[in-house]
PDB file of N, CA and C in Angstrom:
ATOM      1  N   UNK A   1       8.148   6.359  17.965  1.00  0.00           N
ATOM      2  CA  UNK A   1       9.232   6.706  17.050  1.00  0.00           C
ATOM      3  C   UNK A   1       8.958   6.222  15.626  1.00  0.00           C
ATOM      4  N   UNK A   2       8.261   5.102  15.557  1.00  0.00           N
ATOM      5  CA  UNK A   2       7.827   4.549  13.939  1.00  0.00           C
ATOM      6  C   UNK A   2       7.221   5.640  13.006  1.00  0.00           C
ATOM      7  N   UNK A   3       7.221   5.661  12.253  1.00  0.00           N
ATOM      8  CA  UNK A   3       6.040   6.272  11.466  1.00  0.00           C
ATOM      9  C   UNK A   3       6.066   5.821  10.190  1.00  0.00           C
ATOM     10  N   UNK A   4       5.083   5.780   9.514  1.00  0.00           N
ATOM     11  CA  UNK A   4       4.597   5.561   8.401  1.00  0.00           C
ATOM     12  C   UNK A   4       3.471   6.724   7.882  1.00  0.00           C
ATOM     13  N   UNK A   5       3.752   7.405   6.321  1.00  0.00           N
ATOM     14  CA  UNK A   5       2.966   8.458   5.969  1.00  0.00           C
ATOM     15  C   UNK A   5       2.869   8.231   4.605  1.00  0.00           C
ATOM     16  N   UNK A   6       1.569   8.189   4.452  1.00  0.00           N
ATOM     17  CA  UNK A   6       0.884   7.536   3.069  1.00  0.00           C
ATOM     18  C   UNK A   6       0.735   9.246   2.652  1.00  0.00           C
ATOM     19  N   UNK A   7       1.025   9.424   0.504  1.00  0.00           N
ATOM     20  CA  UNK A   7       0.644  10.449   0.210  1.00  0.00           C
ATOM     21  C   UNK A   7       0.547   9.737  -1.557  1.00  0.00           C
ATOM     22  N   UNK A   8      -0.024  10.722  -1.840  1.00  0.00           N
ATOM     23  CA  UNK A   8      -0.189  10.343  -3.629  1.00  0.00           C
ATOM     24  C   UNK A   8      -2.082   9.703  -3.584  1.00  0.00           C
ATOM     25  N   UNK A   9      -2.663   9.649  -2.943  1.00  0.00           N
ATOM     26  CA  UNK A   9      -4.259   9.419  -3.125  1.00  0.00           C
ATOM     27  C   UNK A   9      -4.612  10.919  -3.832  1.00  0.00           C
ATOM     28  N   UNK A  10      -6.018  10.631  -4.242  1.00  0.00           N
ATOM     29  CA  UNK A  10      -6.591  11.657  -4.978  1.00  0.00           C
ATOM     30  C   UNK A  10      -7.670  11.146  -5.651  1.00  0.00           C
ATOM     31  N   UNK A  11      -8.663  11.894  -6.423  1.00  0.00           N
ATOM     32  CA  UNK A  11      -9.372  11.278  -7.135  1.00  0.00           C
ATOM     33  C   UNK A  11      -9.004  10.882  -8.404  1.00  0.00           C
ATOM     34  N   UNK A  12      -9.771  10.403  -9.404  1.00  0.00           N
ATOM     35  CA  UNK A  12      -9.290   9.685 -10.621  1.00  0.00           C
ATOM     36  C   UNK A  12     -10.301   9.099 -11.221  1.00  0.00           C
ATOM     37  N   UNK A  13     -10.023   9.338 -12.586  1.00  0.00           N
ATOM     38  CA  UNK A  13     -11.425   8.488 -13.521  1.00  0.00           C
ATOM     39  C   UNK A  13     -11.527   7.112 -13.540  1.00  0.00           C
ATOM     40  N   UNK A  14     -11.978   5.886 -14.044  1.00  0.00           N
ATOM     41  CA  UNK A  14     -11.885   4.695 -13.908  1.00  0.00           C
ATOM     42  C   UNK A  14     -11.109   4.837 -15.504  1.00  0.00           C
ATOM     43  N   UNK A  15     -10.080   3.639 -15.243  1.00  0.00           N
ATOM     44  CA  UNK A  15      -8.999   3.679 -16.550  1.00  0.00           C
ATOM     45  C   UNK A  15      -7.903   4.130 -15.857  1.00  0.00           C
ATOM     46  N   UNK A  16      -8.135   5.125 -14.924  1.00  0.00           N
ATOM     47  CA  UNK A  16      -6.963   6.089 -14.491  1.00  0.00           C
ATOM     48  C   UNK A  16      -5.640   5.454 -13.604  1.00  0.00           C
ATOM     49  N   UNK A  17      -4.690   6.284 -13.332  1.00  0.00           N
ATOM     50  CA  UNK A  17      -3.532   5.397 -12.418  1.00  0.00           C
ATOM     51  C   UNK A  17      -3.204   6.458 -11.357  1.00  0.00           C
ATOM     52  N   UNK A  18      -3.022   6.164 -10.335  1.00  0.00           N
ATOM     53  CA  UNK A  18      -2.232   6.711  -9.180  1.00  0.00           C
ATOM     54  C   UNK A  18      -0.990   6.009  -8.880  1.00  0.00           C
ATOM     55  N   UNK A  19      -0.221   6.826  -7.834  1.00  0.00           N
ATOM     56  CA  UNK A  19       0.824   6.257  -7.344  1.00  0.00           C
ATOM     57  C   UNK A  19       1.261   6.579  -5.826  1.00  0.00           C
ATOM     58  N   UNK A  20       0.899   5.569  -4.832  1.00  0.00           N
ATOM     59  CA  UNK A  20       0.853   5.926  -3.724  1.00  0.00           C
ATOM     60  C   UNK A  20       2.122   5.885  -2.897  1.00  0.00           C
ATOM     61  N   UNK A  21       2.423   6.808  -1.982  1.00  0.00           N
ATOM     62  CA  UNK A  21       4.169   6.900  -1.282  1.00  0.00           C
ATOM     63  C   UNK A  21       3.802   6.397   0.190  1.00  0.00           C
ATOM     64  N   UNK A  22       4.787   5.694   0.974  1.00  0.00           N
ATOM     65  CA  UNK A  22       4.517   5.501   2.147  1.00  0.00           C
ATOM     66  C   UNK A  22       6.040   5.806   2.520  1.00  0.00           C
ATOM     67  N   UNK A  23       6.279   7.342   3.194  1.00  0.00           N
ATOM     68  CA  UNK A  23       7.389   7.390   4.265  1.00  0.00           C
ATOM     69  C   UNK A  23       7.711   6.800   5.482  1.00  0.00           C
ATOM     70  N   UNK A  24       8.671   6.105   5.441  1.00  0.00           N
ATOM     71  CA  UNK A  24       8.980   5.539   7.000  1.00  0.00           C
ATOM     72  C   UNK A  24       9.879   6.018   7.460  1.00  0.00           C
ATOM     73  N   UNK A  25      10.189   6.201   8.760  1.00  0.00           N
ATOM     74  CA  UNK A  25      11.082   6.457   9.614  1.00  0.00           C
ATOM     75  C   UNK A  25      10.740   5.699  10.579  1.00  0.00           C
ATOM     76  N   UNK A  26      12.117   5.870  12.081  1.00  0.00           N
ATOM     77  CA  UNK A  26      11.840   5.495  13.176  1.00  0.00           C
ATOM     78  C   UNK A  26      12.321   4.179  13.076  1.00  0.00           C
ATOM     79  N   UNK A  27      12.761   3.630  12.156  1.00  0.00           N
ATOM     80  CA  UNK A  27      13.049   1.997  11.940  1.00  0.00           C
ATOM     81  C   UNK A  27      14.094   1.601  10.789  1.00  0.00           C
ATOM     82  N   UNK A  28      14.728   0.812  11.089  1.00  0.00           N
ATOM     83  CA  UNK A  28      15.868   0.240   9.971  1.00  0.00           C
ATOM     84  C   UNK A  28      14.541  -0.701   8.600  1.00  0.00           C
ATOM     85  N   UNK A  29      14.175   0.534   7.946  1.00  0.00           N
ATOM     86  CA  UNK A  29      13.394   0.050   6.850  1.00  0.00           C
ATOM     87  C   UNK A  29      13.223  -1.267   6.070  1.00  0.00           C
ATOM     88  N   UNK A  30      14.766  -1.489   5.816  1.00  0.00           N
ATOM     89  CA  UNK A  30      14.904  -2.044   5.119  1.00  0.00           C
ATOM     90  C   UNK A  30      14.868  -3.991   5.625  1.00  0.00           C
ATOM     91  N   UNK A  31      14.841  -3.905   7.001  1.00  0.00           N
ATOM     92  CA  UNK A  31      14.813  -5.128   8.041  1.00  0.00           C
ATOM     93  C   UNK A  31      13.650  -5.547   7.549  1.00  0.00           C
ATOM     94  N   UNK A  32      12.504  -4.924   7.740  1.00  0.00           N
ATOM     95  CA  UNK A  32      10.940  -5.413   7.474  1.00  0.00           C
ATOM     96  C   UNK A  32      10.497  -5.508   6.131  1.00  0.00           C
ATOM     97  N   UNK A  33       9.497  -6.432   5.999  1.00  0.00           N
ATOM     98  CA  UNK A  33       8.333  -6.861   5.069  1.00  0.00           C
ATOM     99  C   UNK A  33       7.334  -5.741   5.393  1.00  0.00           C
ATOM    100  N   UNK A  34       6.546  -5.567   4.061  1.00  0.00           N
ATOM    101  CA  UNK A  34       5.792  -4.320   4.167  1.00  0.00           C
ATOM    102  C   UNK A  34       4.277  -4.403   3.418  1.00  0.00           C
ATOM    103  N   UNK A  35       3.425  -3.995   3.910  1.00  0.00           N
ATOM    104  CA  UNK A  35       1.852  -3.969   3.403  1.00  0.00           C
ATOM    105  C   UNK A  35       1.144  -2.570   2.665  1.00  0.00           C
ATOM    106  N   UNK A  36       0.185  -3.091   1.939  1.00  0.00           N
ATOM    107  CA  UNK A  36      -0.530  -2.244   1.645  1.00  0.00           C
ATOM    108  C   UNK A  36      -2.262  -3.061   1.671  1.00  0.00           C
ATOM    109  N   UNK A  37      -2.497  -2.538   2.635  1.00  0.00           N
ATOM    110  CA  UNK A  37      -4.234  -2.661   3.340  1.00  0.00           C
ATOM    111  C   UNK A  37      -5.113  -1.234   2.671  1.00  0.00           C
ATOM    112  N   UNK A  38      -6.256  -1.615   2.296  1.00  0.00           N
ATOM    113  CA  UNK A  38      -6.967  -0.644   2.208  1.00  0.00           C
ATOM    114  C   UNK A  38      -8.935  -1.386   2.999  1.00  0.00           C
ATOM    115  N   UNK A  39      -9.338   0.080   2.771  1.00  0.00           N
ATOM    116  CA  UNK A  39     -10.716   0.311   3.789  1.00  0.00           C
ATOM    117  C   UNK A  39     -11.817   1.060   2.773  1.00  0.00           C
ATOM    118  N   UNK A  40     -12.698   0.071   2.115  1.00  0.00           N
ATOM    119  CA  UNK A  40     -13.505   1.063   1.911  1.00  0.00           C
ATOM    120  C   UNK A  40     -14.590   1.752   2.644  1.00  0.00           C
ATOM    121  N   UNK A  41     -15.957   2.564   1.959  1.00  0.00           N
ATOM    122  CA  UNK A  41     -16.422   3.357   2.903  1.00  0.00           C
ATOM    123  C   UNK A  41     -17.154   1.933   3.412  1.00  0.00           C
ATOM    124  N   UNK A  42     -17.741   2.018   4.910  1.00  0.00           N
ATOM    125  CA  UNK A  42     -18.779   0.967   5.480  1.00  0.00           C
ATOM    126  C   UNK A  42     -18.498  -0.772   5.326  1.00  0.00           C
ATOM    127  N   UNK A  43     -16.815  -0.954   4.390  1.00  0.00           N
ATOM    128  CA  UNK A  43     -16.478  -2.252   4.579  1.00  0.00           C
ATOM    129  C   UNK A  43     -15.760  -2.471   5.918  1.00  0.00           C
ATOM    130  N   UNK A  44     -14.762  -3.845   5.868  1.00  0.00           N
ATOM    131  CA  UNK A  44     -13.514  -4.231   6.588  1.00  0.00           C
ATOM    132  C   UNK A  44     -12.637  -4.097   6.017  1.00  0.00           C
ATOM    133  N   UNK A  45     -11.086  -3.840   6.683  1.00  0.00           N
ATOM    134  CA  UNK A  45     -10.346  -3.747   5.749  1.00  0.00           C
ATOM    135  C   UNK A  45     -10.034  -4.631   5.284  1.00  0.00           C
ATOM    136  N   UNK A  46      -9.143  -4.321   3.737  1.00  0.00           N
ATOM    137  CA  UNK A  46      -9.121  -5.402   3.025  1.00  0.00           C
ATOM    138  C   UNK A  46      -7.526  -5.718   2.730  1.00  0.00           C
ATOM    139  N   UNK A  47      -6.618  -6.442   2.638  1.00  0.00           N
ATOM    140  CA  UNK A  47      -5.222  -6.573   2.657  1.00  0.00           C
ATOM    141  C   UNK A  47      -5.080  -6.695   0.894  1.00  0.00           C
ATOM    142  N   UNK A  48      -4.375  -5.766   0.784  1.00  0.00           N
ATOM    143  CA  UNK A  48      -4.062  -5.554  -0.789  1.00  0.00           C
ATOM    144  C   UNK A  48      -2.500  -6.722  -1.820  1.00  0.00           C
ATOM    145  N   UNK A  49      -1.885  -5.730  -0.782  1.00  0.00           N
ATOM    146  CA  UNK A  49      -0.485  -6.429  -1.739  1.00  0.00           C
ATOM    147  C   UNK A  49       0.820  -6.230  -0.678  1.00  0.00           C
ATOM    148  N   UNK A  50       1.937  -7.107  -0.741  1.00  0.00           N
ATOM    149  CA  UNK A  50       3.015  -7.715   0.484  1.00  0.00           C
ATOM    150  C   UNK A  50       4.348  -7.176  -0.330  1.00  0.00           C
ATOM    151  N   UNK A  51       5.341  -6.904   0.428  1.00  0.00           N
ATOM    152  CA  UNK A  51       6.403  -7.265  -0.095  1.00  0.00           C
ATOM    153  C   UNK A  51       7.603  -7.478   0.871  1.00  0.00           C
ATOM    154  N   UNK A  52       8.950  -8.504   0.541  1.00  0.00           N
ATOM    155  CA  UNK A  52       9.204  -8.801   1.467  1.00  0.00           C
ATOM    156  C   UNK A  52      10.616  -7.406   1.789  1.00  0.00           C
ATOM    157  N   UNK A  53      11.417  -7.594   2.709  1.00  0.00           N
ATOM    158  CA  UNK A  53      11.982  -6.750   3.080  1.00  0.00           C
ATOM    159  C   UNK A  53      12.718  -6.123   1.886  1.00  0.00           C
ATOM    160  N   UNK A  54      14.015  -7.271   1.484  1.00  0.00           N
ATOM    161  CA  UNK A  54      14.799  -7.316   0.309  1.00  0.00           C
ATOM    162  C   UNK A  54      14.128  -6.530  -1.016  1.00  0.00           C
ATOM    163  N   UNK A  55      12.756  -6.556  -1.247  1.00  0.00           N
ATOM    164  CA  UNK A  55      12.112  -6.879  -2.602  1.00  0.00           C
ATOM    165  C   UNK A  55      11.962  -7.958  -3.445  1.00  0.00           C
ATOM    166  N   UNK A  56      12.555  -8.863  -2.799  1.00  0.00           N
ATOM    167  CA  UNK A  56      12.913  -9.911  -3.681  1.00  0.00           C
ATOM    168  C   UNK A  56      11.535 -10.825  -4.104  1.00  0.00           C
ATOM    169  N   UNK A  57      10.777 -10.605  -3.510  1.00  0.00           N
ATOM    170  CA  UNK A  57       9.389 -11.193  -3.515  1.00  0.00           C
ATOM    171  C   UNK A  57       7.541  -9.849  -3.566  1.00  0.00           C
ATOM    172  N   UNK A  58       6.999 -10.306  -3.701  1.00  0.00           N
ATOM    173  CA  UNK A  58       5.920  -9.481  -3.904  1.00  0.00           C
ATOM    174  C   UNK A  58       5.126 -10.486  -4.408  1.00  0.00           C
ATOM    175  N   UNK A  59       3.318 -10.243  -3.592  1.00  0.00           N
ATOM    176  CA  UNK A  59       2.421 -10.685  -3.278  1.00  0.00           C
ATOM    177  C   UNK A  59       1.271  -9.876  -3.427  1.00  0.00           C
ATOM    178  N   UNK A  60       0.251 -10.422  -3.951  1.00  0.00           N
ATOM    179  CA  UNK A  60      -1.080  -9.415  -4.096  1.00  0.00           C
ATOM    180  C   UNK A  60      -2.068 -10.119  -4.384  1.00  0.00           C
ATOM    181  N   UNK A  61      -3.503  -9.230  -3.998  1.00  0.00           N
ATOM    182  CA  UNK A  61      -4.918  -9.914  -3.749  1.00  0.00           C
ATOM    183  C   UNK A  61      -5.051 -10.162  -5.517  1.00  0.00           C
ATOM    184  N   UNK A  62      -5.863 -10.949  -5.353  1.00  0.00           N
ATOM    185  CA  UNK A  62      -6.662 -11.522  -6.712  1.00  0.00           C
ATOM    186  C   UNK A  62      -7.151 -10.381  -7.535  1.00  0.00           C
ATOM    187  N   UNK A  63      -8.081  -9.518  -6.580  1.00  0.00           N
ATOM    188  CA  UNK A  63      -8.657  -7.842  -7.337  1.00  0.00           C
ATOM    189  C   UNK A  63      -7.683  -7.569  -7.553  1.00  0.00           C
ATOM    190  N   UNK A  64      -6.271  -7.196  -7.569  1.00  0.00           N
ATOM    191  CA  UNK A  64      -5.572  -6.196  -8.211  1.00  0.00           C
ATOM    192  C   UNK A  64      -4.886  -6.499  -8.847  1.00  0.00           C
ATOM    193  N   UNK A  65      -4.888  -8.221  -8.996  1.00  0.00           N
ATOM    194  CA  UNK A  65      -3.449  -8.677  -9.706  1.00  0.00           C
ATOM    195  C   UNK A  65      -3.536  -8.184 -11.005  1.00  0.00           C
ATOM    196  N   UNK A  66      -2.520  -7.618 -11.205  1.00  0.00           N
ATOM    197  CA  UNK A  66      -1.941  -7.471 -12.856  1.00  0.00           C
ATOM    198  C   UNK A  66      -2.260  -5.980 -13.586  1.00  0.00           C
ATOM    199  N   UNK A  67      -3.226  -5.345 -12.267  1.00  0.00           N
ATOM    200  CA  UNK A  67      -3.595  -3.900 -12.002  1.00  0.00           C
ATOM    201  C   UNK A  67      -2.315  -3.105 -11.253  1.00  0.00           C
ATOM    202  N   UNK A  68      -2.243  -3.777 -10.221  1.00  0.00           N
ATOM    203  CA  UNK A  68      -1.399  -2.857  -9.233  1.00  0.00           C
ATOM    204  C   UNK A  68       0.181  -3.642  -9.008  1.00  0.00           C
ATOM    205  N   UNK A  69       0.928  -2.470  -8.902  1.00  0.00           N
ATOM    206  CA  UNK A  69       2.676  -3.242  -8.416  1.00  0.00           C
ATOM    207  C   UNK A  69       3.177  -2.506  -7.418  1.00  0.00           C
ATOM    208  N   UNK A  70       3.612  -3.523  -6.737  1.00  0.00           N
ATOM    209  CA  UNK A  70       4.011  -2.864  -5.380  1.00  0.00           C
ATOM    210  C   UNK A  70       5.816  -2.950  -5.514  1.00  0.00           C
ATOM    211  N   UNK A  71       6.539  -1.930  -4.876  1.00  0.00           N
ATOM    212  CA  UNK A  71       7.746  -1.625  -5.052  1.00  0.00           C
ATOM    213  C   UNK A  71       8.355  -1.185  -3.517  1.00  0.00           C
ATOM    214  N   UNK A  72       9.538  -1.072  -3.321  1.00  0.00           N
ATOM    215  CA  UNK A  72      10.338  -0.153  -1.898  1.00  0.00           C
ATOM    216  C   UNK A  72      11.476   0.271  -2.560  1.00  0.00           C
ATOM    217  N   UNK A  73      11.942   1.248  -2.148  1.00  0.00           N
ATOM    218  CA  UNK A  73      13.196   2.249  -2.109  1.00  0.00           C
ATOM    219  C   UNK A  73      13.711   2.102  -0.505  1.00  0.00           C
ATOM    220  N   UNK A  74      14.764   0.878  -0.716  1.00  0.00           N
ATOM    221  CA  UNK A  74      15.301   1.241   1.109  1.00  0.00           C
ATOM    222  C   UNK A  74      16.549   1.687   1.086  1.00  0.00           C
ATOM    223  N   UNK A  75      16.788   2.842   0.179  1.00  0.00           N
ATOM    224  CA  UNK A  75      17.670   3.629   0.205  1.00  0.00           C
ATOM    225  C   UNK A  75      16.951   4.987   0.654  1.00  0.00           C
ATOM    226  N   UNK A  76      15.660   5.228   0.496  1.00  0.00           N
ATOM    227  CA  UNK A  76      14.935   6.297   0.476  1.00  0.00           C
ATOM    228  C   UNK A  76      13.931   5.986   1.750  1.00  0.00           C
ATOM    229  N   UNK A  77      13.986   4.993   2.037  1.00  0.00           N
ATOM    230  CA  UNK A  77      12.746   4.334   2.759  1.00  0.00           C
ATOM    231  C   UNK A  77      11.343   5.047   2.909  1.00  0.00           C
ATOM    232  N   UNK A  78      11.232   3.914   1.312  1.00  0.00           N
ATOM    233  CA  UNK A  78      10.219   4.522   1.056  1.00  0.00           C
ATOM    234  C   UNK A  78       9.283   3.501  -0.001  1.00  0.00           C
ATOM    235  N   UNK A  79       7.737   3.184   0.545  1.00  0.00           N
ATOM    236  CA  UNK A  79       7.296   2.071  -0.240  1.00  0.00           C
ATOM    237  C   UNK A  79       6.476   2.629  -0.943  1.00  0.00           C
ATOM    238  N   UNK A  80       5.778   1.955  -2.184  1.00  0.00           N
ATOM    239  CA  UNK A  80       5.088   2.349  -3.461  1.00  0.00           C
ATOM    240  C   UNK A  80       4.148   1.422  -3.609  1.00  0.00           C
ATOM    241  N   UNK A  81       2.998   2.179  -4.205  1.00  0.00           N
ATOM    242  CA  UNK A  81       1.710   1.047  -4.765  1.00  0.00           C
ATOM    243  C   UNK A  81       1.648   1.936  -5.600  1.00  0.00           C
ATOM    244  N   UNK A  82       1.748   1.670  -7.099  1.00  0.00           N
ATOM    245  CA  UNK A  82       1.598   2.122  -8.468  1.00  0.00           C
ATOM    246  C   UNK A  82       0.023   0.993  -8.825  1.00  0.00           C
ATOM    247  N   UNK A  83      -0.930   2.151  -8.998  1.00  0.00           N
ATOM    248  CA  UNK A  83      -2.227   1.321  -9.241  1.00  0.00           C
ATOM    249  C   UNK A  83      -2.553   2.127 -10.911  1.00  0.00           C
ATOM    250  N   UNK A  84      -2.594   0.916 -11.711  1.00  0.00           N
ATOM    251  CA  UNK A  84      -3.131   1.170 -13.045  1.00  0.00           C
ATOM    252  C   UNK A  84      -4.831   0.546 -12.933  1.00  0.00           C
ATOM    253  N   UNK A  85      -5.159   0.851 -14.101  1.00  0.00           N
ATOM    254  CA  UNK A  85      -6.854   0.330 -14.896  1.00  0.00           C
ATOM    255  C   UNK A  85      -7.581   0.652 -13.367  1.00  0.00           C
ATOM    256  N   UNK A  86      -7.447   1.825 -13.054  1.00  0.00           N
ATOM    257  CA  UNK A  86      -8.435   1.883 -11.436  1.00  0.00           C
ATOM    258  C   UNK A  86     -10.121   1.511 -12.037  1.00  0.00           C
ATOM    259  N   UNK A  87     -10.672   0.960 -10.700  1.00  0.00           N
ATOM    260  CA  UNK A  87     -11.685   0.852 -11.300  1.00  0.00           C
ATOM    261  C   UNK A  87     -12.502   1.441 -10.208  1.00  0.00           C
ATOM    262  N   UNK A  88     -13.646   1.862 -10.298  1.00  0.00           N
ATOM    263  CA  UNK A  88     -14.492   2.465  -9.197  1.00  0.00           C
ATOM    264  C   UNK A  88     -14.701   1.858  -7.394  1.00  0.00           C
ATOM    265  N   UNK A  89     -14.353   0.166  -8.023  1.00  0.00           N
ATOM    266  CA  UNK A  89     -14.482  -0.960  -6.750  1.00  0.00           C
ATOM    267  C   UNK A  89     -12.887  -0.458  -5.783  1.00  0.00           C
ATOM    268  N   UNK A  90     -12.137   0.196  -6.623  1.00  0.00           N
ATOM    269  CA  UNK A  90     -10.632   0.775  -5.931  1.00  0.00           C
ATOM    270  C   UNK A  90     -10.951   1.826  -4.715  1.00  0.00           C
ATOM    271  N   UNK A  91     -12.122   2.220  -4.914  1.00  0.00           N
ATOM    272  CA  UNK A  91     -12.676   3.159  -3.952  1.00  0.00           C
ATOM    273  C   UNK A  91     -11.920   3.277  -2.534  1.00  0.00           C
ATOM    274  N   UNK A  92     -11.603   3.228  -1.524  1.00  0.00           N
ATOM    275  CA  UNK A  92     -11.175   3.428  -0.376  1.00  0.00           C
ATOM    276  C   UNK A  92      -9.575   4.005  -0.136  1.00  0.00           C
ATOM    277  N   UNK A  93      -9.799   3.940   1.349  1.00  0.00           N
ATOM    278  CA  UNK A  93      -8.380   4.489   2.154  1.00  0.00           C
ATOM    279  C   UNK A  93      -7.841   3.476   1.791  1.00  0.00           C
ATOM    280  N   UNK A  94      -6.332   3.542   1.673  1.00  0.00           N
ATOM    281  CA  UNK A  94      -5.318   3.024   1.368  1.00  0.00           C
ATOM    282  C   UNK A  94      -4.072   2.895   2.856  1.00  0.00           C
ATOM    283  N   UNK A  95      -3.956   2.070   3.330  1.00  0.00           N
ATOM    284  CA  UNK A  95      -2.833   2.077   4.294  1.00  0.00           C
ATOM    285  C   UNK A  95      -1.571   1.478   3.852  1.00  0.00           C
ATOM    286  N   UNK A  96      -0.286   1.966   4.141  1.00  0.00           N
ATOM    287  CA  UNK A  96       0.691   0.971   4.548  1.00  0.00           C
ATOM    288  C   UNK A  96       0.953   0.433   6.210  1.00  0.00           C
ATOM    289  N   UNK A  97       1.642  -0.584   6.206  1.00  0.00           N
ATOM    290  CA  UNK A  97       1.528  -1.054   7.247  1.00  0.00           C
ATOM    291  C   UNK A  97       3.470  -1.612   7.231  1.00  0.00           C
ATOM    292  N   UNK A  98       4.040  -1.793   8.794  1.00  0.00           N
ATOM    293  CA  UNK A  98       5.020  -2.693   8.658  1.00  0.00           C
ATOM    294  C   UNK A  98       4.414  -3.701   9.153  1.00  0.00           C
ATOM    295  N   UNK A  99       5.191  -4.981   8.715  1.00  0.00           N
ATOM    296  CA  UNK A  99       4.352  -6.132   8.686  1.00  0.00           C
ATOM    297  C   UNK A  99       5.812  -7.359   9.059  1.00  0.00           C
ATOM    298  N   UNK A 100       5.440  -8.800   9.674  1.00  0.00           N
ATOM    299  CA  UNK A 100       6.202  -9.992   9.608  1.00  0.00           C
ATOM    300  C   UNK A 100       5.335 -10.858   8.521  1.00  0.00           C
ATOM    301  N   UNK A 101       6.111 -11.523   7.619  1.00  0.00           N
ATOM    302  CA  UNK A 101       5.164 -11.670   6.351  1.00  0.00           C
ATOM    303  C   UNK A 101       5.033 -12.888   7.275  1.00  0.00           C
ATOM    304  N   UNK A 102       6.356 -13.642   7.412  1.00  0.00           N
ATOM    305  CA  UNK A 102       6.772 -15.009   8.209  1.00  0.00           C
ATOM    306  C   UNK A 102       5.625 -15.243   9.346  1.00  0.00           C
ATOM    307  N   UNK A 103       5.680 -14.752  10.014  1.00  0.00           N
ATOM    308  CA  UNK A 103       4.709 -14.283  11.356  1.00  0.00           C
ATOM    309  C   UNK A 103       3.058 -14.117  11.174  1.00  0.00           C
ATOM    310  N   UNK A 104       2.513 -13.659  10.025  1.00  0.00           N
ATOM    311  CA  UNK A 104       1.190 -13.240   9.587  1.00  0.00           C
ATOM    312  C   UNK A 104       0.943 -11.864  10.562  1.00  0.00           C
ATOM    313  N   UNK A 105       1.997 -11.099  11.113  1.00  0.00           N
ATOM    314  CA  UNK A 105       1.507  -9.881  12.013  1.00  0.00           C
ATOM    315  C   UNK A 105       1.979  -8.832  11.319  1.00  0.00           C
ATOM    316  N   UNK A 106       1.529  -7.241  11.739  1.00  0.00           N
ATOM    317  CA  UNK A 106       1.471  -6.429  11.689  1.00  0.00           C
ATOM    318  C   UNK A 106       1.227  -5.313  12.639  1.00  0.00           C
ATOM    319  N   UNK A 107       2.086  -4.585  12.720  1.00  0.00           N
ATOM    320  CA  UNK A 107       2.897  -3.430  14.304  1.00  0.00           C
ATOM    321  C   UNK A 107       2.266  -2.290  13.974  1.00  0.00           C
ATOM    322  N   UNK A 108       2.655  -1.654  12.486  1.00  0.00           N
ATOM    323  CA  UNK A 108       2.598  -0.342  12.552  1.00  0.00           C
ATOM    324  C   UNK A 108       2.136  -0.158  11.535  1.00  0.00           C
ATOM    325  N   UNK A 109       0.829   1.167  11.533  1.00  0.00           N
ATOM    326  CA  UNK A 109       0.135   1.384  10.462  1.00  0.00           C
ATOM    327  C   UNK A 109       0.275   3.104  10.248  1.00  0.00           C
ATOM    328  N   UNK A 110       0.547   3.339   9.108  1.00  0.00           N
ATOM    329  CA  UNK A 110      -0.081   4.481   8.985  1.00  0.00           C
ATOM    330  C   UNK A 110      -1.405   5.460   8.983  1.00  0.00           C
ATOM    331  N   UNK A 111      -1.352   6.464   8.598  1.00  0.00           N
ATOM    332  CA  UNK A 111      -2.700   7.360   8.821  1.00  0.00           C
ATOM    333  C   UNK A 111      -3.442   7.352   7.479  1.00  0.00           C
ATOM    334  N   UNK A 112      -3.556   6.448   6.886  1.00  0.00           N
ATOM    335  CA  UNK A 112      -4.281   6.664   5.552  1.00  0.00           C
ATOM    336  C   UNK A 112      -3.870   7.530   4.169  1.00  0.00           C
ATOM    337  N   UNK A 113      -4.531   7.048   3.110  1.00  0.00           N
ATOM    338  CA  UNK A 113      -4.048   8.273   1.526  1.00  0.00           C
ATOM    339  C   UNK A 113      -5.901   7.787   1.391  1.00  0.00           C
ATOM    340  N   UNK A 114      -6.814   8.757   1.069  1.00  0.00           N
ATOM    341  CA  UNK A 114      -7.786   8.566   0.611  1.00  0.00           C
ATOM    342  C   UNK A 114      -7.517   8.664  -1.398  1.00  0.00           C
ATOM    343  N   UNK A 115      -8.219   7.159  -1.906  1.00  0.00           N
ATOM    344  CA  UNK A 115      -8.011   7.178  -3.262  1.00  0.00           C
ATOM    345  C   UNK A 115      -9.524   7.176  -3.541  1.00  0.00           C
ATOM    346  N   UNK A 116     -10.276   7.952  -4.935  1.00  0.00           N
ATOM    347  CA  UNK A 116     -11.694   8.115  -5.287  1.00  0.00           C
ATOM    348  C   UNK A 116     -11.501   7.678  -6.659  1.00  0.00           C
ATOM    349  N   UNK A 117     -11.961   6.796  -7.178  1.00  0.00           N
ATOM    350  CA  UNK A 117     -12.139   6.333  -8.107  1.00  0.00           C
ATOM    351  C   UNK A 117     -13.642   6.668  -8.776  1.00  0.00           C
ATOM    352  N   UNK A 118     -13.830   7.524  -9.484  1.00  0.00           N
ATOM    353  CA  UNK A 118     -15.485   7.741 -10.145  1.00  0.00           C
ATOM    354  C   UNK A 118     -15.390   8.190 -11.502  1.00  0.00           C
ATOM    355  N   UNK A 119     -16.972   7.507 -12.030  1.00  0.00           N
ATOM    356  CA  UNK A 119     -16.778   7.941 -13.617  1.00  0.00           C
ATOM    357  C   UNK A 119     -18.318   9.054 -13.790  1.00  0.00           C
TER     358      UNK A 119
END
């Protein structure tokens, strides 16, 4: 019944910005803390940026700080990664995930947004 559906990937110049959507259903949205993991080609994945249920908090890797902001609509249920200054290293799939921030776990992932970053 969960789902999660990543959309807004695409390619993009380096400098460039995307803005990635993650639909949820299947779940009282707004209960959970929420992720954004990404995969590049031939890496592991890599855990990007957190936020907690409320919004009231938000968390992110070292690479993106001050690049990327993470947001939710849990009126819309619906989470956001707004990525500015992309840089080519932005390269990979992009997931959301629901997540227990408290807990360090994670249940439910979506099916990917492929983002291409090239100059």
């Amino acid at each position: 019944e969960v789902q999660l559906v990543e959309s807004g990937g695409g390619l993009v110049q380096p400098g460039g910005s995307l803005r990635l959507s993650c639909a949820a259903s299947g779940f009282t949205f707004g209960n959970y803390d929420m992720i954004w993991v990404r995969q590049a080609p031939g890496k592991g994945p890599e855990w990007v940026s957190a936020i907690r249920y409320g919004g009231t908090s938000t968390y992110y890797a070292e690479s993106v700080k001050g690049r990327f902001t993470i947001s939710r609509d849990n009126a819309k249920n619906t989470l956001y990664l707004q990525m500015n200054s992309l840089k080519p290293e932005d390269t990979a799939v992009y997931y959301c995930a629901r997540s227990y921030l408290g807990a360090g776990s994670t249940d439910y992932w979506g099916q990917g947004s492929q983002v291409n970053v090239f100059s």
